[in-house]
C-alpha atoms as a PDB file:
ATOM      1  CA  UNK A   1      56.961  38.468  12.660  1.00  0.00           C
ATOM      2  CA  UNK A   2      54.182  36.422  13.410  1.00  0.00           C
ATOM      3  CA  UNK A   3      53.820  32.221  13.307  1.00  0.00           C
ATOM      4  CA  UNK A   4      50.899  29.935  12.243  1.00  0.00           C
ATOM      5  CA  UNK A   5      48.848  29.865  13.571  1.00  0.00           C
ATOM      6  CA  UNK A   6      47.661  33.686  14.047  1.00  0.00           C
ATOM      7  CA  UNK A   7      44.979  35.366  14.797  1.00  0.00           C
ATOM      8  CA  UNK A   8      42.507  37.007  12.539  1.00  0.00           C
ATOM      9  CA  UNK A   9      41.214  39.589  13.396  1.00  0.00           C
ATOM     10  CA  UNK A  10      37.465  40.808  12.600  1.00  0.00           C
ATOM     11  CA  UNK A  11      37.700  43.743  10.168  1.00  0.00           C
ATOM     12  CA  UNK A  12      33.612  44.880  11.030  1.00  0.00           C
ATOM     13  CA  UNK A  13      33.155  48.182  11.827  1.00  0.00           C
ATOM     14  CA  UNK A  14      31.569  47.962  15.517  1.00  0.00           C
ATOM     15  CA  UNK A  15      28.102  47.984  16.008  1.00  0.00           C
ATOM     16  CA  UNK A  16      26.978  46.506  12.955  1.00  0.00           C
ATOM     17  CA  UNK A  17      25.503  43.011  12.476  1.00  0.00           C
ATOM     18  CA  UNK A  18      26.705  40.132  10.074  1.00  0.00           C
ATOM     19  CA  UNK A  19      23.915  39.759   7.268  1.00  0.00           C
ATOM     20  CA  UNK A  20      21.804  36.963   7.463  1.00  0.00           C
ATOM     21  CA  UNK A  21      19.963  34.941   5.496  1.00  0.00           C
ATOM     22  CA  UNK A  22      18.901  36.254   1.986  1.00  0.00           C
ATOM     23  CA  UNK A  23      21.040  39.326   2.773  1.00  0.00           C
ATOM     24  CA  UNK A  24      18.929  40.983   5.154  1.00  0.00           C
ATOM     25  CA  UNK A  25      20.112  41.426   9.401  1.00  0.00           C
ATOM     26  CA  UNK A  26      19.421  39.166  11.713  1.00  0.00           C
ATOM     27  CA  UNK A  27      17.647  41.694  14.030  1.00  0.00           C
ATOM     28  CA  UNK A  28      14.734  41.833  11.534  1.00  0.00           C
ATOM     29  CA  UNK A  29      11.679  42.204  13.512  1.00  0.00           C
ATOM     30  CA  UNK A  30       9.281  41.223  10.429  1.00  0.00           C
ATOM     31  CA  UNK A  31      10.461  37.783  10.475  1.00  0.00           C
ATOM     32  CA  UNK A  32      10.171  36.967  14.333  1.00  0.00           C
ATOM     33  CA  UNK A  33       7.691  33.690  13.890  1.00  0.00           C
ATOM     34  CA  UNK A  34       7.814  33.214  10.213  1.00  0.00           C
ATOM     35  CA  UNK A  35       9.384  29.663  10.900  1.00  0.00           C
ATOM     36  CA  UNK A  36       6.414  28.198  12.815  1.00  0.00           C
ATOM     37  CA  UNK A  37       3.613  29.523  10.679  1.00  0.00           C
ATOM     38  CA  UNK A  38       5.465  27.765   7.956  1.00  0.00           C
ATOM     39  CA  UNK A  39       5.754  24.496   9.618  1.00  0.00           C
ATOM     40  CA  UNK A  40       2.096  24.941  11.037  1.00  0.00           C
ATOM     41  CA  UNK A  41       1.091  24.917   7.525  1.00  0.00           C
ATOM     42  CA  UNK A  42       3.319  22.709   5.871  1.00  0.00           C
ATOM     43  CA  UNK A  43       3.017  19.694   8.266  1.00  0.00           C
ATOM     44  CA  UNK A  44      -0.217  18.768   7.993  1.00  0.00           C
ATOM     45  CA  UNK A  45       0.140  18.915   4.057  1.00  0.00           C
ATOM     46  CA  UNK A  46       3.113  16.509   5.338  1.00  0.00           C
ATOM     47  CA  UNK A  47       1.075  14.177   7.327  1.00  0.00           C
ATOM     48  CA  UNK A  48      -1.577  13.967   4.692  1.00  0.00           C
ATOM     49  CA  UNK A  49       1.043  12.809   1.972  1.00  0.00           C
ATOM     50  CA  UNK A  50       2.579  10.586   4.258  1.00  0.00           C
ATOM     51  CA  UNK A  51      -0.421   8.845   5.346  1.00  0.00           C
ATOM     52  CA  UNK A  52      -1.802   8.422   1.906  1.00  0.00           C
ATOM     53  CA  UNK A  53       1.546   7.126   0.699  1.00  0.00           C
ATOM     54  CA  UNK A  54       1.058   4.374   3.370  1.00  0.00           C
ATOM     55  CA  UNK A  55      -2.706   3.802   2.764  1.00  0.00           C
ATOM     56  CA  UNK A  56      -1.451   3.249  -1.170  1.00  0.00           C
ATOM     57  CA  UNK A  57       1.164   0.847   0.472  1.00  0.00           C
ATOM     58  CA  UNK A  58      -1.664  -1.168   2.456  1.00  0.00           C
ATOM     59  CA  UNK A  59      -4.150  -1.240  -0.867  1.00  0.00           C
ATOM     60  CA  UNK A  60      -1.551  -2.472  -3.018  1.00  0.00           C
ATOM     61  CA  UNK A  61      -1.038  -5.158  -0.408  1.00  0.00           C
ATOM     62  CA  UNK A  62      -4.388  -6.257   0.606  1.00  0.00           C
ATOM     63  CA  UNK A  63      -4.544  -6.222  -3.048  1.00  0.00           C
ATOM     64  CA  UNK A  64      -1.924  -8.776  -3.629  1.00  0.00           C
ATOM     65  CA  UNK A  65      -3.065 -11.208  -0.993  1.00  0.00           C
ATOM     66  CA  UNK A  66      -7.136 -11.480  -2.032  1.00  0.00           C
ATOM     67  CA  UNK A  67      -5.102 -12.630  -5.911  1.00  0.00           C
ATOM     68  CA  UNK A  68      -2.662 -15.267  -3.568  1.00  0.00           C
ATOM     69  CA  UNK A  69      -5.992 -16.508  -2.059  1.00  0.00           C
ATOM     70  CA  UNK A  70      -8.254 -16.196  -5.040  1.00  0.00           C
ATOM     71  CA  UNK A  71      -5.133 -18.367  -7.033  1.00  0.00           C
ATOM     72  CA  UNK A  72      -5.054 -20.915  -4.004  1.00  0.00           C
ATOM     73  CA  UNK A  73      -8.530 -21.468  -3.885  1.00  0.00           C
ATOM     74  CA  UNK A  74      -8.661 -22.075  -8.005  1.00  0.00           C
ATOM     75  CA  UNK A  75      -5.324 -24.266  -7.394  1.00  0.00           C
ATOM     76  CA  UNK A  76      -7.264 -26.536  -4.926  1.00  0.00           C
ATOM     77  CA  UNK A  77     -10.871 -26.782  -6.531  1.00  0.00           C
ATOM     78  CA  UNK A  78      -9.316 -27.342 -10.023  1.00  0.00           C
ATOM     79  CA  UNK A  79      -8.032 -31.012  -9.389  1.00  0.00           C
ATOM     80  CA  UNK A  80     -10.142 -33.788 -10.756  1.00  0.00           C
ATOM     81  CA  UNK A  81     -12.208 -35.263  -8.022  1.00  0.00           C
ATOM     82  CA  UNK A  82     -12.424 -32.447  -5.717  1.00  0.00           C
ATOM     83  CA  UNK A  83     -15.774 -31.923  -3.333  1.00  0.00           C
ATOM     84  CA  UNK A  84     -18.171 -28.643  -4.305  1.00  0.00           C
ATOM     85  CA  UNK A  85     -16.534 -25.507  -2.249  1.00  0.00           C
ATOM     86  CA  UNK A  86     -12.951 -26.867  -1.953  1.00  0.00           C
ATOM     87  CA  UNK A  87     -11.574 -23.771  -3.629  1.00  0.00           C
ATOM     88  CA  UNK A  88     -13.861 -21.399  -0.744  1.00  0.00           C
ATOM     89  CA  UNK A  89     -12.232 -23.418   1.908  1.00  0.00           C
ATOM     90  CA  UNK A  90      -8.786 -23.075   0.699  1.00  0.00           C
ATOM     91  CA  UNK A  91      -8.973 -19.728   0.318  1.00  0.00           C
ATOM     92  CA  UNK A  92     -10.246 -18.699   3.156  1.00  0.00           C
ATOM     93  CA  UNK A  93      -7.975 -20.780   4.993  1.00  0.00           C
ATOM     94  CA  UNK A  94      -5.341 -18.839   2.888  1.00  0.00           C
ATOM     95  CA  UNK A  95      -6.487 -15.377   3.904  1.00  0.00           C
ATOM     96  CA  UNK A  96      -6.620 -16.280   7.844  1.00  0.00           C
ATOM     97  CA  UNK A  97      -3.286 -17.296   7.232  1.00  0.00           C
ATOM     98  CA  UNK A  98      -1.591 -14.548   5.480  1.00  0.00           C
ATOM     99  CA  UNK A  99      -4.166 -11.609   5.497  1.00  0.00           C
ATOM    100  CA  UNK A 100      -4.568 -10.796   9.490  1.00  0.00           C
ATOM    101  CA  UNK A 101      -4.679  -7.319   9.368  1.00  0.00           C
ATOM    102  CA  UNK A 102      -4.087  -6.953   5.886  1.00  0.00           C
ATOM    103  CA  UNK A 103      -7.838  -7.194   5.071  1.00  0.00           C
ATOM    104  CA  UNK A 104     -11.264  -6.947   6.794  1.00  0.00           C
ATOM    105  CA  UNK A 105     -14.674  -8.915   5.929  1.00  0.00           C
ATOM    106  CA  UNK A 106     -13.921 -10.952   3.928  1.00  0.00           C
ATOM    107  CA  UNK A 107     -16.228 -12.580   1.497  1.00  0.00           C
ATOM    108  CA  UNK A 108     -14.967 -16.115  -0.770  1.00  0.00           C
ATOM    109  CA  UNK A 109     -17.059 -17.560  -3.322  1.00  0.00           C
ATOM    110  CA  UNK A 110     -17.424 -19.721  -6.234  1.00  0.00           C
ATOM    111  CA  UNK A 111     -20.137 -18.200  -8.222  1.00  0.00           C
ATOM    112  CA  UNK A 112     -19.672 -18.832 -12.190  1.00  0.00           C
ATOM    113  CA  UNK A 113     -17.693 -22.118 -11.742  1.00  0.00           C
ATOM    114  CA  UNK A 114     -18.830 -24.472 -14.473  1.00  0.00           C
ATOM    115  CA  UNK A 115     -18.200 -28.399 -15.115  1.00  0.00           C
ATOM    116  CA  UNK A 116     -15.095 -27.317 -16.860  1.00  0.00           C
ATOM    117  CA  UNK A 117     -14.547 -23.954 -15.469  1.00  0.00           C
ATOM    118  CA  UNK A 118     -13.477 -23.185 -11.825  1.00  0.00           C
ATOM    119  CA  UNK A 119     -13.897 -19.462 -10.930  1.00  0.00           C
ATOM    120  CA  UNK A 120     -12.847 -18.122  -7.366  1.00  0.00           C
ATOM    121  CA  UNK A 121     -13.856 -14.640  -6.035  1.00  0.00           C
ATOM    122  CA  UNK A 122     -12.525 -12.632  -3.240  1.00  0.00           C
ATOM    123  CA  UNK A 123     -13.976  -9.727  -1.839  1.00  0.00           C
ATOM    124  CA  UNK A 124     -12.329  -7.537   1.220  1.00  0.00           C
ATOM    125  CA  UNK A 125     -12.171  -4.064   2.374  1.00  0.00           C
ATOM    126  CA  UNK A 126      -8.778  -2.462   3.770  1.00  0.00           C
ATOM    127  CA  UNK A 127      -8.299  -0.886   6.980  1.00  0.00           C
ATOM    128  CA  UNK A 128      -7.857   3.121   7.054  1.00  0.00           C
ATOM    129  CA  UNK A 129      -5.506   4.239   8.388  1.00  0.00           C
ATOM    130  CA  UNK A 130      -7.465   7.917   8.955  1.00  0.00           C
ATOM    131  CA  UNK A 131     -11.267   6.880   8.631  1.00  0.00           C
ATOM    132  CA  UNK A 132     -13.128   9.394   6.225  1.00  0.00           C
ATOM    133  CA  UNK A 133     -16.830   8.697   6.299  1.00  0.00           C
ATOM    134  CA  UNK A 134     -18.129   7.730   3.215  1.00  0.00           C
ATOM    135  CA  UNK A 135     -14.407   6.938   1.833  1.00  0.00           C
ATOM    136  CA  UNK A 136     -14.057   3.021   1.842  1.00  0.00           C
ATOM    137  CA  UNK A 137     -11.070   1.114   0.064  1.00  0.00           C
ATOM    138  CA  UNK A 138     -12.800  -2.534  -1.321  1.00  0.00           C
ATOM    139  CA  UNK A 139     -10.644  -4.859  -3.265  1.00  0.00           C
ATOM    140  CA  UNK A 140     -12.609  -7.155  -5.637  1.00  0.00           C
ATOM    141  CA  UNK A 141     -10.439  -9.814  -6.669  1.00  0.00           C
ATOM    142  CA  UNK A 142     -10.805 -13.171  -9.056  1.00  0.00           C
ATOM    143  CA  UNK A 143      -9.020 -16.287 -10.433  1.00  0.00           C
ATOM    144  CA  UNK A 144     -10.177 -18.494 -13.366  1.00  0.00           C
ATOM    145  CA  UNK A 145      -8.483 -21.686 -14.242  1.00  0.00           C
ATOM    146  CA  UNK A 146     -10.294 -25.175 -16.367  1.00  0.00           C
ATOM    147  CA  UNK A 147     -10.952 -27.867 -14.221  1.00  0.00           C
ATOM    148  CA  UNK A 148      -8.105 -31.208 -14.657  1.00  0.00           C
ATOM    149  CA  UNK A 149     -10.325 -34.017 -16.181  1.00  0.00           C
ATOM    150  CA  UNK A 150      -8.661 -37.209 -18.180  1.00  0.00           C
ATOM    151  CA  UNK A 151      -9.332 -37.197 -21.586  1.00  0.00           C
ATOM    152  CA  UNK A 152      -8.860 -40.091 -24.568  1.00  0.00           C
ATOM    153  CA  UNK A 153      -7.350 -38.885 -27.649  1.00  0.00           C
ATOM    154  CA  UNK A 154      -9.766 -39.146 -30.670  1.00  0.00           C
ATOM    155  CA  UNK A 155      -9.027 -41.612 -33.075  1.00  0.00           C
ATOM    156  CA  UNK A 156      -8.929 -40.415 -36.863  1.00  0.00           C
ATOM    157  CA  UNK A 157     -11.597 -42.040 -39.419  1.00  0.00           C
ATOM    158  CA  UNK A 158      -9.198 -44.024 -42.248  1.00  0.00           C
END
């Protein structure tokens, strides 16, 4: 009589092998390779995705900071007494502050700002990660706000 724990004992007939993957034996010569032609064209498809996932990542945030600077430039040039090009200034100041690295040349400018109507536009191009020539990523970016001025309120005629 035997006690736990026994011994099991391999019921193969000797001098076969075990199957393998998808049912076929390990000892198939067809396959010898197969693993790194796969991954030799699989990981650049890999890379690509990868590196255009991130590149989406860095648009999306050079993106978001030329708004934030177009926003704080329109913020500063809207209050009532403010000199001509306050709302540049502040936003450029804003981008050295917040987009180093994020974005490259960029351009600030006040162009269609009226008496009543302050306009702030930021242009910038984002860095690639794998430079393509003739494939450039530009982010065009604007904020629009009416300039703070006192007004009386208008008296009705009896």
């Amino acid at each position: 009589m035997s006690h736990w724990p026994h011994r099991v004992l391999s019921r193969r007939p000797a001098g076969r092998r075990s199957a393998g993957r998808a049912g076929r034996g390990t000892d198939a010569k067809g396959d010898r390779g197969s693993v790194t032609v796969e991954v030799a064209i699989l990981f650049p498809v890999l890379m690509l995705v990868t590196l255009g996932g991130i590149q989406v990542a860095m648009w999306y945030h050079a993106r978001d900071v030329c708004q934030a600077s177009a926003q704080a430039g329109v913020r500063a040039a809207r209050s009532e007494g403010t000199a001509a090009g306050a709302g540049s200034r502040a936003a450029a100041d804003y981008l050295k502050r917040t987009g180093a690295g994020s974005v490259d040349s960029p351009s600030v400018d006040e162009n269609g700002s009226t008496a009543t109507v302050v306009r702030v536009h930021v242009r910038a191009m984002v860095p690639s990660l794998v430079p393509l020539p003739g494939v450039s990523f530009t982010i065009d970016q604007s904020a629009t706000a009416s300039r703070e001025r006192f007004t009386t309120p208008e008296r009705k005629s009896p």
